[in-house]
Protein backbone atom coordinates (compact mmCIF):
# COMPACT_ATOMS: atom_id res chain seq x y z
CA UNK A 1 54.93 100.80 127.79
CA UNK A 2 57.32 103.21 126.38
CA UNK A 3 59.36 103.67 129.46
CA UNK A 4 59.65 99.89 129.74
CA UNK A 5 60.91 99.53 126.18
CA UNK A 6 63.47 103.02 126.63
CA UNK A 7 64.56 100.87 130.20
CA UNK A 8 65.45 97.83 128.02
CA UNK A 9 66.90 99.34 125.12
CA UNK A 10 69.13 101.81 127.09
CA UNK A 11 71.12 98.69 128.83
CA UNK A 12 71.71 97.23 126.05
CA UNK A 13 73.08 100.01 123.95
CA UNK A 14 74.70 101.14 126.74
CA UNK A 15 76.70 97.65 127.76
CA UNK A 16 77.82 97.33 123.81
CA UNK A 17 79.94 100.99 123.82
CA UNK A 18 81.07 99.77 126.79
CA UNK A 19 82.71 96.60 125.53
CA UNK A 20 84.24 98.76 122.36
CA UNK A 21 85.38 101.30 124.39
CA UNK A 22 87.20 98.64 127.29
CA UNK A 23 88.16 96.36 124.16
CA UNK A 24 91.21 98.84 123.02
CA UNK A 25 92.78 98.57 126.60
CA UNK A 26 92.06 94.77 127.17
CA UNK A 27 93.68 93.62 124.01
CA UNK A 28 96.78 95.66 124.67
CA UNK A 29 97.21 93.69 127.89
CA UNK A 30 96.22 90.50 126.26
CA UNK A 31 99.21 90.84 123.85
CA UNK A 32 101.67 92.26 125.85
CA UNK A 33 101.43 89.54 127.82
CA UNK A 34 101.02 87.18 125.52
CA UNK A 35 97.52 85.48 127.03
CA UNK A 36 97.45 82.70 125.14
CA UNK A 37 97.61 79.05 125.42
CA UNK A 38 100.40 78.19 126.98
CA UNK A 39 100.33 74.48 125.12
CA UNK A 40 98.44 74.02 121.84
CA UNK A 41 96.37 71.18 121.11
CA UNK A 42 93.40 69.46 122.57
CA UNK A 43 92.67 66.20 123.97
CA UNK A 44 89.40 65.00 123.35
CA UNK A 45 86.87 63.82 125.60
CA UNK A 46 87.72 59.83 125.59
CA UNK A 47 91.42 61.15 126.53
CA UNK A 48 92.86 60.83 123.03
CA UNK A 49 94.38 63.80 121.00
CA UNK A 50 92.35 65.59 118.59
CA UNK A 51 94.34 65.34 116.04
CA UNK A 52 91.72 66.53 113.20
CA UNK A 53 90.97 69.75 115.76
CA UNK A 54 95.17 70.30 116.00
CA UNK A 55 94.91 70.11 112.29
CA UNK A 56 92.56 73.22 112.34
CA UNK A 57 93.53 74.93 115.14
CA UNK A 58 96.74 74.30 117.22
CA UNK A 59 98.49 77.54 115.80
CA UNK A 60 96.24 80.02 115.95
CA UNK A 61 95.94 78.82 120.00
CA UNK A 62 99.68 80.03 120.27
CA UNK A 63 99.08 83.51 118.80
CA UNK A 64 95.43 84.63 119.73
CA UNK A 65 94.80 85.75 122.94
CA UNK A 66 92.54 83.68 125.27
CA UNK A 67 90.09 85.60 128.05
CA UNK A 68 88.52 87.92 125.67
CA UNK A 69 84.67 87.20 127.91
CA UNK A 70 86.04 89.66 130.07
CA UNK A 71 85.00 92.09 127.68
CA UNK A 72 81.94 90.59 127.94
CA UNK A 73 80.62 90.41 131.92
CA UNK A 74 82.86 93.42 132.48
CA UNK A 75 81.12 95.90 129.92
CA UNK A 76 77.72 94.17 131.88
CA UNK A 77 79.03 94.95 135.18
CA UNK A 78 80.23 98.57 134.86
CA UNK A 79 76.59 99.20 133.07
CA UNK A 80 74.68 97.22 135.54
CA UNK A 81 76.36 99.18 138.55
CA UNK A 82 76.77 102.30 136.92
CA UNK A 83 73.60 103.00 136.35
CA UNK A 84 72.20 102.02 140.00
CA UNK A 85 75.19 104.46 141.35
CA UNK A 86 73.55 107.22 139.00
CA UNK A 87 70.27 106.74 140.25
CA UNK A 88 71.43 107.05 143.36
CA UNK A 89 73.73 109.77 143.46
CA UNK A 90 71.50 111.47 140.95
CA UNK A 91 67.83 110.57 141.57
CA UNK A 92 65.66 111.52 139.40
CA UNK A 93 62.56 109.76 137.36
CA UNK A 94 64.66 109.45 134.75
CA UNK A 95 67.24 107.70 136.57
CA UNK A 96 65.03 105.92 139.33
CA UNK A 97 63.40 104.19 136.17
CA UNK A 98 66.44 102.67 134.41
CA UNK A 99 67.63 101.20 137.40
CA UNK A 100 67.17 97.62 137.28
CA UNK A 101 69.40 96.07 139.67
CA UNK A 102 66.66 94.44 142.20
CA UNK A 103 66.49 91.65 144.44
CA UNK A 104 63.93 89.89 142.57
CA UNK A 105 65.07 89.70 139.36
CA UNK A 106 68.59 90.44 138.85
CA UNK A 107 70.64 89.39 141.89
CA UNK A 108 70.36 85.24 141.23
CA UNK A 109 71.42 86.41 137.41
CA UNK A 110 74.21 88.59 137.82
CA UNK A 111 75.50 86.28 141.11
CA UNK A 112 75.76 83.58 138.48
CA UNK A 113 77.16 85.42 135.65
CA UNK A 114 80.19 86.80 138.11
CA UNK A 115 81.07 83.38 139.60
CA UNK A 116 80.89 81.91 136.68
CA UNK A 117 82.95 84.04 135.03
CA UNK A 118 85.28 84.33 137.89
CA UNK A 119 86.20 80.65 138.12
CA UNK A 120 86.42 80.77 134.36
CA UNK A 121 89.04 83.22 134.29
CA UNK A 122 90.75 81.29 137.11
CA UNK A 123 90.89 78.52 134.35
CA UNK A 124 92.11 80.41 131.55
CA UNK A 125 94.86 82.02 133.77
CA UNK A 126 95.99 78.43 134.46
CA UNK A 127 95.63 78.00 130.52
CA UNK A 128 97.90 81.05 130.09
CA UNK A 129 100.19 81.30 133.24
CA UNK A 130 100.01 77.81 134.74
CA UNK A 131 100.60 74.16 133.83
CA UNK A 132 98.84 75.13 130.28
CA UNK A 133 96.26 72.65 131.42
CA UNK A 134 93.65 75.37 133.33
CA UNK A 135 91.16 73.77 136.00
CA UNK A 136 90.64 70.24 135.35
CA UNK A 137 87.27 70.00 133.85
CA UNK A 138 86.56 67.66 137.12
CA UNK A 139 87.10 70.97 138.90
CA UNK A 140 84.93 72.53 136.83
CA UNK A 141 82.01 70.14 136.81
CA UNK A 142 82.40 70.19 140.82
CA UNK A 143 82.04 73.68 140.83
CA UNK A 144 78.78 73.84 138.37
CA UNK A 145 77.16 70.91 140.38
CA UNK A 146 77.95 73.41 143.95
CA UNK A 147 76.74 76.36 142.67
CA UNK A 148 73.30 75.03 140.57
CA UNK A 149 72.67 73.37 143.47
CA UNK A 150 72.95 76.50 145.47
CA UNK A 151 70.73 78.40 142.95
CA UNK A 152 68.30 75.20 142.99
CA UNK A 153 67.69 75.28 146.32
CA UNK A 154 67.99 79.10 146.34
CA UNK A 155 64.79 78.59 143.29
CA UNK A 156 63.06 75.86 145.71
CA UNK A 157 63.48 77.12 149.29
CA UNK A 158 62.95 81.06 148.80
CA UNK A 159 61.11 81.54 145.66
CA UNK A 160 58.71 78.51 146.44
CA UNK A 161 59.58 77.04 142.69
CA UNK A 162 58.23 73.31 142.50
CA UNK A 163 57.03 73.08 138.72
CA UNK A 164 57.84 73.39 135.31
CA UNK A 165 54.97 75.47 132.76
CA UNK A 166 54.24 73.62 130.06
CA UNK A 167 53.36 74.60 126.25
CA UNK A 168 49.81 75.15 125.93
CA UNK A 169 49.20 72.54 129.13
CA UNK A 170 49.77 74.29 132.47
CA UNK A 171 52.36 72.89 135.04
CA UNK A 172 54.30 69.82 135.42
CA UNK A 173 54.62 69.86 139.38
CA UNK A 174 57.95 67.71 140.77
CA UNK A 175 58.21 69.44 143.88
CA UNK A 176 62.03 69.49 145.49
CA UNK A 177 63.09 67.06 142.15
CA UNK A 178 63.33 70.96 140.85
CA UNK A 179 66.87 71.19 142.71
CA UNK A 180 68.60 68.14 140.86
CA UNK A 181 66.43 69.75 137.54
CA UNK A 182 68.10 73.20 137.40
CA UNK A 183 71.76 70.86 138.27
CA UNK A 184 71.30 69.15 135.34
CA UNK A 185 70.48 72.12 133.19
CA UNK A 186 72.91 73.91 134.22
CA UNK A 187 75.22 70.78 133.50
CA UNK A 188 74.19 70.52 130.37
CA UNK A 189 74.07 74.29 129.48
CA UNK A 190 77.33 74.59 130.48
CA UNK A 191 79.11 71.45 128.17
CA UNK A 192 77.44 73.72 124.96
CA UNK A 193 80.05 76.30 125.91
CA UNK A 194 82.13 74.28 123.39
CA UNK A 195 80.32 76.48 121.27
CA UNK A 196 83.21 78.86 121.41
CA UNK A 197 85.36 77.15 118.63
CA UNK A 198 85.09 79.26 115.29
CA UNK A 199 85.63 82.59 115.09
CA UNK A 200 82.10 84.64 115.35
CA UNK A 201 80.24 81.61 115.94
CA UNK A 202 79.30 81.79 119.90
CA UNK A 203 78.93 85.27 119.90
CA UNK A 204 76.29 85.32 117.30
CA UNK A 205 74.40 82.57 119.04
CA UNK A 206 74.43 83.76 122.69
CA UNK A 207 73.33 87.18 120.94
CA UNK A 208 70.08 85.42 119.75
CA UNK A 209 69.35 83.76 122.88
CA UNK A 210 69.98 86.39 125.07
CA UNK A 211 67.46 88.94 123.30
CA UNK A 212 64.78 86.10 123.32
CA UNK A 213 65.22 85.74 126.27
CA UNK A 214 64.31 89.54 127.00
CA UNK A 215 61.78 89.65 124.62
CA UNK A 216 60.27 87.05 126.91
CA UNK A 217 60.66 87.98 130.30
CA UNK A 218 59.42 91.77 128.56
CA UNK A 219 56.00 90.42 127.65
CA UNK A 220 55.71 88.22 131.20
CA UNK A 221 56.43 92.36 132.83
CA UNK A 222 59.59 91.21 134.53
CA UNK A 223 61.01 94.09 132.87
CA UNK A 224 64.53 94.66 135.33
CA UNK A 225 65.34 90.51 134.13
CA UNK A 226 64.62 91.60 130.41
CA UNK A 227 66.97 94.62 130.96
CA UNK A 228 69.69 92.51 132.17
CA UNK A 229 69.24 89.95 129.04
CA UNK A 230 69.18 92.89 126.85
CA UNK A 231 72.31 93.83 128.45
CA UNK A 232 73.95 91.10 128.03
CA UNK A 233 73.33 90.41 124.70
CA UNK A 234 74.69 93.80 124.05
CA UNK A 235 77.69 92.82 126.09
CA UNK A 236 77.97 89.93 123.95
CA UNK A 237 77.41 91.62 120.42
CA UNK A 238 80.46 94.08 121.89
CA UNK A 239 82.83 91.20 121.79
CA UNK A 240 81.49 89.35 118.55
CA UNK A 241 82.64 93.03 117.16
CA UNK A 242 86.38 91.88 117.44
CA UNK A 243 85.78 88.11 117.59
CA UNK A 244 84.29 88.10 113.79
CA UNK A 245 87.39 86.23 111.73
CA UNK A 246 89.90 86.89 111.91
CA UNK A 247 89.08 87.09 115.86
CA UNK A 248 91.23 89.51 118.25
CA UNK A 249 90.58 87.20 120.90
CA UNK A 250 88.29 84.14 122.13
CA UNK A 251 85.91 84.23 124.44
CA UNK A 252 87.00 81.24 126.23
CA UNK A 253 85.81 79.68 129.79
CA UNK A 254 85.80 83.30 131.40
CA UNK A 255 83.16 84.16 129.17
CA UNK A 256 81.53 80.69 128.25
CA UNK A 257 80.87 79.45 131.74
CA UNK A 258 79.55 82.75 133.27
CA UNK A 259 77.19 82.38 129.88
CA UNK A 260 75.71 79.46 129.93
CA UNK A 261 75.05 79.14 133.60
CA UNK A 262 73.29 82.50 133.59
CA UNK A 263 71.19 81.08 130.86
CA UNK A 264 69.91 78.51 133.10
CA UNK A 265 69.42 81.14 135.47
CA UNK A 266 66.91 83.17 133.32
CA UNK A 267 64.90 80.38 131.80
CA UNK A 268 64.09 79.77 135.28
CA UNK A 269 62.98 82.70 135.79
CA UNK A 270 60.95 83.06 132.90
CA UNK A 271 59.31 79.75 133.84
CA UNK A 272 56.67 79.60 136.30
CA UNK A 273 57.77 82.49 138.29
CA UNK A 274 56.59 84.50 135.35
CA UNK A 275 53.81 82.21 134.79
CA UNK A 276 55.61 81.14 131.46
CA UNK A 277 57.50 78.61 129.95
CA UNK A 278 61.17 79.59 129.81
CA UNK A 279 62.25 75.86 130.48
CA UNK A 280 60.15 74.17 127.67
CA UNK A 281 61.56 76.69 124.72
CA UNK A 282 64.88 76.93 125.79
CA UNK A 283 65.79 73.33 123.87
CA UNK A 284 64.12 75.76 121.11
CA UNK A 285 65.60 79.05 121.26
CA UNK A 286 69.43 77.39 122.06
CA UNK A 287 69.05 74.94 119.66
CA UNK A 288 72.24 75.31 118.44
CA UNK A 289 73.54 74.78 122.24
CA UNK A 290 71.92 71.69 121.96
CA UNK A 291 73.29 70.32 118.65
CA UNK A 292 76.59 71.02 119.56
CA UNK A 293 76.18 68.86 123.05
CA UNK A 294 74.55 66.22 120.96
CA UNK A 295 77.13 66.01 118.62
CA UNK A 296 80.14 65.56 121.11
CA UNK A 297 78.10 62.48 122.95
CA UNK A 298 77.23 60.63 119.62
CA UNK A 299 80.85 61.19 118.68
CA UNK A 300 81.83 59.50 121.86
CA UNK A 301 79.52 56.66 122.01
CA UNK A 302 80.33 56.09 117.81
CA UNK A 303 83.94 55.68 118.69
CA UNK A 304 82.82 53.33 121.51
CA UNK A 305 80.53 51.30 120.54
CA UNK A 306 81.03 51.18 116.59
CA UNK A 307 84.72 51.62 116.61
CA UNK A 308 84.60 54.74 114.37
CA UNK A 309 83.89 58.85 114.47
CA UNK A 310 80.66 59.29 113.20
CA UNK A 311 81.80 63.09 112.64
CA UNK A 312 85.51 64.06 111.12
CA UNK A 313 85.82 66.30 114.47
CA UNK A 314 83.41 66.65 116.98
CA UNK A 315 81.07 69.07 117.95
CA UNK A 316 79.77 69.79 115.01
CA UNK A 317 80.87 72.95 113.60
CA UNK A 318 84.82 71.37 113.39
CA UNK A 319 83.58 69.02 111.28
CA UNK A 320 81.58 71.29 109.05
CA UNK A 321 85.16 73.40 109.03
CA UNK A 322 87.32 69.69 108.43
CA UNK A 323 85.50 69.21 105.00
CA UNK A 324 86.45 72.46 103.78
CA UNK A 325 83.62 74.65 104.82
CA UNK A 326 85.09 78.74 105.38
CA UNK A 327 84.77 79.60 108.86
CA UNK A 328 83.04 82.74 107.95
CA UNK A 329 80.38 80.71 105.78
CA UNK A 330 80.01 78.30 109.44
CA UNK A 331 79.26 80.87 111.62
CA UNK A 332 77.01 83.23 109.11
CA UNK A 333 74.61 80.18 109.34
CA UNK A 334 74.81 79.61 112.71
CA UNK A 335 73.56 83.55 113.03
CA UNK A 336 71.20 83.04 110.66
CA UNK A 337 69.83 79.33 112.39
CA UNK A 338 70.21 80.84 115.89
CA UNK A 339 67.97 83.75 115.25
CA UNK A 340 65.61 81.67 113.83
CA UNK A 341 65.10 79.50 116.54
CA UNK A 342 65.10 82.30 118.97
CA UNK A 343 61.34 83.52 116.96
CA UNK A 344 60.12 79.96 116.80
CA UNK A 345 60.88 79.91 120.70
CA UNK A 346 59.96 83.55 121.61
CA UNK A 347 56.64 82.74 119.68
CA UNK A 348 55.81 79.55 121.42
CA UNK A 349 56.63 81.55 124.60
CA UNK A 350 53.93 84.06 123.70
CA UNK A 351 51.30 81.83 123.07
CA UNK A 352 52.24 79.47 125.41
């Protein structure tokens, strides 16, 4: 029990000096080269300019650097790898033990947190270096729909995943329907990366979710998959170091979409191939995720339908900051809401 709890902590400590130490050396790059947006402003979702978001933010996208998740899925690459070289250049209990790259567990996770992350930073460079527009977010949607659909057929075909647990009632069986399931998760998992739009605020909240998470997949024994959320919410907790206000740099799509997909990713496997209920608790533990998806699509359909915003700026956190709310106030209670809803969802897990 102790050696399971030394090979989850260690990760995680290890992935968050990681990210300070690599942070120093990033940002000089990041500045030097000036990596930020190339044009300021946003355009909403219906196409028109956000002129209330502009309002708030338009300046600070000129002078803050952008790409600041590589700090992120870099620090949780050179621990994840580093320690499986070390056990095997060096191998030793010790060593053997804390390795927790395996096939089982960690492969379909850290395959979708590099992709992700990849094609992120192939948007942000665009952001930075290109048109100023980065990959059209129909580019991006294609490539979320072609790689959950990969992973949802990887879920279905080789890991024999058909059902969904459910809270205190077994299994919810929909055979291959799990495919199109985990597309639209992932879908809307990775729209809440919109999250990343105060300074603090996302880092805090992926933080919360990411230990729950390994607090989960810890008491179903998948102890390598709890390792790797550990690590990456030690990753994370290594950025929100130099993202609290006034942030160094944003996380942006190289860190948000490697995020959020990954999340998918683990509640999966927390599910019923760790005869739990990842799925059903994740609406719980990333609450906050959800809120902030909510919020855009009842802006959109208020403008539509009623002819008027039903928020000052949507999601929900701009408009909290539009009526005069400190940044630093927004994203303390974001913390403070996102850990709570990672207990209520870690304890409905355990139960469960």
């Amino acid at each position: 029990m102790i050696v399971d709890v030394v090979k989850v902590i260690v990760p995680a400590a290890l992935a968050f000096w990681v990210g300070i130490l690599i942070t120093p050396l990033l940002t000089h790059y990041l500045y030097k080269y000036k990596a930020w947006k190339r044009l300021g402003g946003k355009i909403a979702l219906d196409g028109t300019v956000a002129s209330e978001f502009n309002k708030l933010h338009q300046k600070n996208e000129r002078t803050t650097p952008r790409m600041g998740g590589i700090v992120i899925w870099g620090s949780a690459v050179i621990t994840i790898i580093g320690i499986f070289i070390v056990a095997k250049l060096f191998p030793s209990t010790a060593t053997i033990k804390l390795d927790f790259l395996s096939r089982e567990q960690t492969w379909i996770p850290l395959f979708t947190l590099l992709l992700g992350s990849l094609v992120g930073l192939a948007s942000d460079f665009l952001d930075i270096w290109g048109d100023g527009n980065g990959l059209s977010l129909r580019r991006r949607i294609f490539f979320v729909i072609l790689m959950s659909a990969f992973v949802g057929w990887w879920f279905y075909s080789k890991l024999d995943i058909t059902s969904i647990g459910v809270p205190f009632g077994g299994v919810l069986t929909i055979g291959w329907l799990i495919i199109p399931f985990f597309m639209a998760l992932s879908l809307a998992l990775y729209a809440s990366g919109v999250i990343d739009g105060i300074d603090g605020l996302s880092g805090g909240v992926f933080a919360s979710i990411f230990m729950a998470y390994a607090a989960i997949a810890f008491h179903q024994g998948q102890i390598n998959l709890a390792a790797f959320s550990a690590m990456l919410a030690g990753a994370v907790l290594a950025f929100l170091w130099f993202n609290i206000p006034p942030a160094r740099f944003y996380m942006t799509e190289t860190g948000t979409m490697g995020l959020t997909l990954t999340i998918a990713v683990i509640a999966f496997m927390t599910d019923t191939l760790g005869e739990g209920v990842g799925i059903a608790v994740l609406p719980i533990i990333g609450f906050l995720l959800l809120v902030t998806v909510a919020s855009n699509i009842l802006q959109i359909f208020s403008k539509r339908w009623a002819g008027k915003k039903l928020f000052r700026v949507a999601p929900i956190h701009h408009h909290f900051e539009a009526i005069g709310w400190p940044n630093y106030k927004i994203a303390m209670r974001y913390w403070i809401l996102s850990i709570i809803f990672a207990l209520l969802g870690m304890i409905i897990a355990f139960i469960g």
